[in-house]
Protein backbone atom coordinates (compact mmCIF):
# COMPACT_ATOMS: atom_id res chain seq x y z
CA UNK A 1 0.00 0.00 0.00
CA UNK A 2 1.16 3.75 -0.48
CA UNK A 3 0.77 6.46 1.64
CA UNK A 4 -1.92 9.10 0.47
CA UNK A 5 -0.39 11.64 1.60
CA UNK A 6 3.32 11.71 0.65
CA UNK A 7 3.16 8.52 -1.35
CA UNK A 8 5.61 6.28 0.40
CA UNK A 9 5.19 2.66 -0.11
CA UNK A 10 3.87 0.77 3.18
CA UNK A 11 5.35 -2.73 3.30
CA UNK A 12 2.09 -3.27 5.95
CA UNK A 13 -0.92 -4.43 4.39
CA UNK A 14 -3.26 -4.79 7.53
CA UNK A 15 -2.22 -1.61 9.53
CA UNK A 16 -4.03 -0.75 12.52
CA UNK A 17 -6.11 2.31 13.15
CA UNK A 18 -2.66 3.58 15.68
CA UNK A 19 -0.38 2.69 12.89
CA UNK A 20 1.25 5.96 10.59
CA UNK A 21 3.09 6.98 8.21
CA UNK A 22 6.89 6.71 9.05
CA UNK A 23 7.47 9.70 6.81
CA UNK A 24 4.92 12.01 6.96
CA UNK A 25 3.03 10.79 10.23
CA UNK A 26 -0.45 10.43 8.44
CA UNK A 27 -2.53 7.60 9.58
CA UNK A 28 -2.59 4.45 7.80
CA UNK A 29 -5.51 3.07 8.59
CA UNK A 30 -8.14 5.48 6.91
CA UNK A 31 -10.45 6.24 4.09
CA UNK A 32 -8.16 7.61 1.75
CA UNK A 33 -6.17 4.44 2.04
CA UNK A 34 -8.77 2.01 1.16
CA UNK A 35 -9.73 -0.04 -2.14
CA UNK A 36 -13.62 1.21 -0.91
CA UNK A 37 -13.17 4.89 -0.71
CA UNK A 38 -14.53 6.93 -4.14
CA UNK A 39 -15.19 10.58 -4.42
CA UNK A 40 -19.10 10.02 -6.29
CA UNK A 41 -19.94 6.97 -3.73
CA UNK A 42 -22.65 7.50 -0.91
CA UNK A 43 -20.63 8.53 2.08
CA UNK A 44 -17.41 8.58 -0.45
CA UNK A 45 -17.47 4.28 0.28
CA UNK A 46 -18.68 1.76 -2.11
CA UNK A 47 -18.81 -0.15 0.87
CA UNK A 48 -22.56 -0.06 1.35
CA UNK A 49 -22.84 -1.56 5.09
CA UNK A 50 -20.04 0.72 6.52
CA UNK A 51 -20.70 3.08 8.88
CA UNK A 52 -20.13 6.70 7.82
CA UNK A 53 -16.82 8.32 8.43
CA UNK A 54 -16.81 12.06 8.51
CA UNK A 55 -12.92 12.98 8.42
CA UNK A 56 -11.40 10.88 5.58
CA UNK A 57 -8.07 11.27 6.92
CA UNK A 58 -7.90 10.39 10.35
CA UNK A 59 -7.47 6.79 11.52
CA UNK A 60 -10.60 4.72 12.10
CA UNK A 61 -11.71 1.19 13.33
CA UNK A 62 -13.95 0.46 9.85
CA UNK A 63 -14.34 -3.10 9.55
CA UNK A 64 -14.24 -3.07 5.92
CA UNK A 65 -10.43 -1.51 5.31
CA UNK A 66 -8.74 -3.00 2.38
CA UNK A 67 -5.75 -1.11 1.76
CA UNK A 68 -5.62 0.09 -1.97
CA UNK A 69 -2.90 -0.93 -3.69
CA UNK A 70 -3.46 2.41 -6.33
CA UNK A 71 -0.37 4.95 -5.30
CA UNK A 72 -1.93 8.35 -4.74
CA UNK A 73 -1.82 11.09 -7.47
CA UNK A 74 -0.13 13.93 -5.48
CA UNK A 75 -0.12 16.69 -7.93
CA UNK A 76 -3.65 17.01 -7.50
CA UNK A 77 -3.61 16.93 -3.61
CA UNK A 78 -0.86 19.76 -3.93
CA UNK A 79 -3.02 21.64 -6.26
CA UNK A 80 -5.81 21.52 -3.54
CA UNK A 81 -3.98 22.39 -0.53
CA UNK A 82 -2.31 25.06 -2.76
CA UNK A 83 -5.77 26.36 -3.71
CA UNK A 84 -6.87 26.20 0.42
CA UNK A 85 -3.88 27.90 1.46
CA UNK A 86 -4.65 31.20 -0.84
CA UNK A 87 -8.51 30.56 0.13
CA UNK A 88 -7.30 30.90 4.46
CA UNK A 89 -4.86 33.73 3.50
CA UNK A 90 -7.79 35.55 1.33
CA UNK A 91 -10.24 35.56 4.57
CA UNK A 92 -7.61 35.66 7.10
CA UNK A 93 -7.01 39.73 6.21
């Protein structure tokens, strides 16, 4: 599995929901890690039984994890928190 938020490749493919990132200290064991998670889904899972989990990037205890094995595309998250940062430093005058 890869990180989704610097990319690094995990050699762990069951982490736990206390398990992060040796790099960038993300958690492991979240949404934006798993084979389920999709942007147009209900509750952004494909997982229909899961429960709803509101912050996509903090560790959880969802019985339906899979890790994803896709490595993250992180020109696009830069673009985003590029495009937040001028957003907080627009209202922050």
């Amino acid at each position: 599995m890869y990180c989704f938020k610097c990319g690094r490749e995990i050699d762990d493919n069951r982490p736990t929901s206390k398990d992060i990132c040796p790099d960038c200290r993300a958690y492991l064991h979240c949404c934006f890690n798993c084979r389920f998670y999709d942007v147009k889904a209900p509750n952004q899972c494909r997982e229909r039984v899961a429960v709803p989990v509101k912050e996509k990037d903090m560790a959880n205890v969802c019985l339906y994890f899979e890790p994803t094995k896709v490595k993250p595309d992180l020109r696009e998250k830069k673009r985003m928190d590029d495009a937040r940062k001028k957003l907080d430093d627009l209202f922050r005058k």
